[in-house]
Protein backbone atom coordinates (compact mmCIF):
# COMPACT_ATOMS: atom_id res chain seq x y z
CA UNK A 1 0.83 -8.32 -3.89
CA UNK A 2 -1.19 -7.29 -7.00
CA UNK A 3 -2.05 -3.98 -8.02
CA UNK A 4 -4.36 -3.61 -10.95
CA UNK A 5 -5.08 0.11 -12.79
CA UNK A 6 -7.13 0.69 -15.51
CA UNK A 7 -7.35 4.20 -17.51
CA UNK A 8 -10.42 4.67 -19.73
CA UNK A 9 -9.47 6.55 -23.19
CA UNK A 10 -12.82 9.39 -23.36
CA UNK A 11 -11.69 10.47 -27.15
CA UNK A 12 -12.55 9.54 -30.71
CA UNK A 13 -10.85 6.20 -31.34
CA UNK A 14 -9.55 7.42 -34.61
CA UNK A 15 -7.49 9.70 -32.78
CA UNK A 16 -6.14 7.32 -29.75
CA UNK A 17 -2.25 7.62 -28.88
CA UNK A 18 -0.63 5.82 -25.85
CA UNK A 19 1.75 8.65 -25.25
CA UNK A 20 -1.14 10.80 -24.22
CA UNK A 21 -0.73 8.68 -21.06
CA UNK A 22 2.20 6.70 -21.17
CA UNK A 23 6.15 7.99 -21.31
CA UNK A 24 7.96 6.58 -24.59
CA UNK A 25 11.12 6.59 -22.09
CA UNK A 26 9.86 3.60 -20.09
CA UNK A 27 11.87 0.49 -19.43
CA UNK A 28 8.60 -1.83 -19.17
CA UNK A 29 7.01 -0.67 -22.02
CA UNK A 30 7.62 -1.67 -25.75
CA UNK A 31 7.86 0.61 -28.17
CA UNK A 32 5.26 -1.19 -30.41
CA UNK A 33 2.59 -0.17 -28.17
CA UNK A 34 3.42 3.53 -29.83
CA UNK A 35 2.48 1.94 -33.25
CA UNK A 36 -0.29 -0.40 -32.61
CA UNK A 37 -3.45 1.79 -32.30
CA UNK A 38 -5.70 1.08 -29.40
CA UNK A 39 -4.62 -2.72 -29.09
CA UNK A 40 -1.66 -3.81 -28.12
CA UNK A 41 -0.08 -5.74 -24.82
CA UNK A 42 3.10 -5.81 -23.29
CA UNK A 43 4.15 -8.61 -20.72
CA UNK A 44 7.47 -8.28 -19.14
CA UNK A 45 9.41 -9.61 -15.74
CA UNK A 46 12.32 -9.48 -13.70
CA UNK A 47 13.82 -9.64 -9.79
CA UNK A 48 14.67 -7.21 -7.85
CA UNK A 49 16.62 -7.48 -4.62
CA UNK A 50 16.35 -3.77 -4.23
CA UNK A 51 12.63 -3.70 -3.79
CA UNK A 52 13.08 -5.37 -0.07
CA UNK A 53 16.53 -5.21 1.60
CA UNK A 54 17.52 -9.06 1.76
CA UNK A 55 14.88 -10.34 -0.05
CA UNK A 56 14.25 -11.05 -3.60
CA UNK A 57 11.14 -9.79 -5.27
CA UNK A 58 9.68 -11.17 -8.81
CA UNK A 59 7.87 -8.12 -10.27
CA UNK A 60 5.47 -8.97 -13.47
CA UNK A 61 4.37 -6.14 -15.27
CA UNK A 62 1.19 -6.78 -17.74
CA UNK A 63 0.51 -3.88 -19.98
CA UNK A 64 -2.84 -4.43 -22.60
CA UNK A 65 -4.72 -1.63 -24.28
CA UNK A 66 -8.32 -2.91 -25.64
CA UNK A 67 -11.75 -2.92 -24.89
CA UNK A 68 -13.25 -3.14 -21.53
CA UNK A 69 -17.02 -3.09 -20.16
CA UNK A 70 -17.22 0.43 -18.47
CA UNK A 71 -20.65 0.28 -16.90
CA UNK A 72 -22.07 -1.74 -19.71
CA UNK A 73 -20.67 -0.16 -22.49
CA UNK A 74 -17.63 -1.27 -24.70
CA UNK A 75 -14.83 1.58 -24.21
CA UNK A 76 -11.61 1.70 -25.19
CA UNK A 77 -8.76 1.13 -21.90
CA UNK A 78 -4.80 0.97 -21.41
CA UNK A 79 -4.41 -1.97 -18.11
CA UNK A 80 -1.55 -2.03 -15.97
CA UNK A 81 -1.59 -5.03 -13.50
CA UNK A 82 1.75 -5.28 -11.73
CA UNK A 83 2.52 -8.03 -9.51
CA UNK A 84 4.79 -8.47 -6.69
CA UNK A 85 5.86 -11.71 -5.27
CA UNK A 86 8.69 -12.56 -2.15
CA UNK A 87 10.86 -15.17 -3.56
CA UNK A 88 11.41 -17.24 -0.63
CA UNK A 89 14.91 -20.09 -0.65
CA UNK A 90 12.95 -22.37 1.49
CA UNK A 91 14.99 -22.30 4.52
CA UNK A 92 13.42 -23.45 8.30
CA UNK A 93 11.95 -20.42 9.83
CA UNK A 94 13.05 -18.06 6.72
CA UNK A 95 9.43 -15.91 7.32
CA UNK A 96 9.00 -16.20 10.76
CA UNK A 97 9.91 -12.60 10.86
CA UNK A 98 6.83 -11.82 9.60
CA UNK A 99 4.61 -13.81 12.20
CA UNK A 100 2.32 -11.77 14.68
CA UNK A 101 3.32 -14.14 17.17
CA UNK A 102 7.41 -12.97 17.06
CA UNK A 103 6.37 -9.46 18.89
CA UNK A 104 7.69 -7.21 15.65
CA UNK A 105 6.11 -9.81 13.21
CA UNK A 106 3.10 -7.46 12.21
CA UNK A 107 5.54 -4.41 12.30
CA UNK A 108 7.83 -6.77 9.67
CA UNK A 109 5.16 -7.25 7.19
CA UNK A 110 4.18 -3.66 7.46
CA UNK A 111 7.72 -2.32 6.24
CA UNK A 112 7.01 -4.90 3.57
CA UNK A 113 4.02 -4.12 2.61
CA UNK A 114 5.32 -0.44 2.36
CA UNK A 115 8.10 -1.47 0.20
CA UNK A 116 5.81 -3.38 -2.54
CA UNK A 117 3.57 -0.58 -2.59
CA UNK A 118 6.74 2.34 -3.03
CA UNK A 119 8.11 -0.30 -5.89
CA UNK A 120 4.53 -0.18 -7.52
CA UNK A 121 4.63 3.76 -7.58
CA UNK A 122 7.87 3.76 -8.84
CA UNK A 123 6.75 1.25 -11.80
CA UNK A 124 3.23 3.94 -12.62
CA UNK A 125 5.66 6.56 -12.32
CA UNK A 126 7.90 5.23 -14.73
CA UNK A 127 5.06 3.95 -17.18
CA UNK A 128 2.78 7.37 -17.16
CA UNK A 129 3.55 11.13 -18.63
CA UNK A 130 4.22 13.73 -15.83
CA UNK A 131 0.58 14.94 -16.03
CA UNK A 132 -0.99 11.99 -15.08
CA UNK A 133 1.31 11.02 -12.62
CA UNK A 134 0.32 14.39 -10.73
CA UNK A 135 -3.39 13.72 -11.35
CA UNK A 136 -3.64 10.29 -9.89
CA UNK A 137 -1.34 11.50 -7.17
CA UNK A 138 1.85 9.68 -7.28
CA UNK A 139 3.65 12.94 -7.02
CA UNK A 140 2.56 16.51 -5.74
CA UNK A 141 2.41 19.81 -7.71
CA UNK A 142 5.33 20.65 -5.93
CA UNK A 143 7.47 17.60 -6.95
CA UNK A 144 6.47 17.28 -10.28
C-alpha cells in the first residue's frame, strides 16, 4: 500500500521553515531537513511486526521538500510518500487467508487494509506539528 501527501508552502521562500509543518521530535525525519532551506530529502526504512499481528510489514518513508508543478506553476512543497509492503516467507498457502474464495478472505484483507492505513496515520502524526495534524484530520479538536 502507498500513500502519497503533498503540502504546498503559500509564503515568501525567504522565509520557509519545515517546523512550521513538521515536529523536530520525529523518528523518520533528519534533523538536516531543519537546516537545509526549502530542499532537502529524507529516505528511511524499517519492519515492523507490530503493524499486522503475525505478519511482517516493510514501511519506507520518503520525505523531499522542493519544487512541484501546482496547476502550472513552480511552488515550493514538503512530500511524504510512505509505503507499506506484507513481507511474505513464501510458505504453501501462507495468503490464502486473504482469498474471497475462503468465506472470511475479503473480511481478512479488510482488517489489513485497516491496519496499513492506522500505521500510515500514526507515521503523519508523528512527522507533522499538532496543528496540522488537527487540520488534515488525523486527530479531533477534542484529542488534540
Amino acid at each position: 500500500m502507498r500513500w502519497v501527501d503533498q503540502f504546498i508552502y503559500d509564503g515568501d521562500l525567504s522565509a520557509y521553515e519545515a517546523s512550521a509543518l513538521l515536529k523536530t521530535s520525529s523518528s523518520y525525519l533528519h534533523n538536516s531537513a531543519f537546516r537545509s532551506g526549502s530542499r532537502w530529502h529524507c529516505h528511511t526504512g524499517w519492519f515492523d511486526a507490530g503493524t499486522y499481528p503475525g505478519r511482517e510489514v516493510l514501511n519506507q518513508v520518503n520525505l523531499d521538500a522542493g519544487l512541484a508543478n501546482v496547476a502550472g506553476e513552480m511552488r515550493t512543497a514538503v512530500t511524504v510518500a510512505h509505503t507499506q509492503i506484507l513481507r511474505v516467507t513464501q510458505l504453501p498457502d501462507e495468503l490464502a487467508t486473504f482469498m474471497p474464495h475462503k468465506g472470511t478472505g475479503l473480511d481478512t484483507l479488510s482488517g489489513l487494509m485497516d491496519a496499513l492505513h492506522d500505521g500510515n496515520k500514526r507515521i503523519l502524526d508523528d512527522l507533522l506539528i499538532d496543528s496540522m495534524s488537527e487540520r488534515i484530520g488525523l486527530r479531533s479538536r477534542q484529542t488534540a
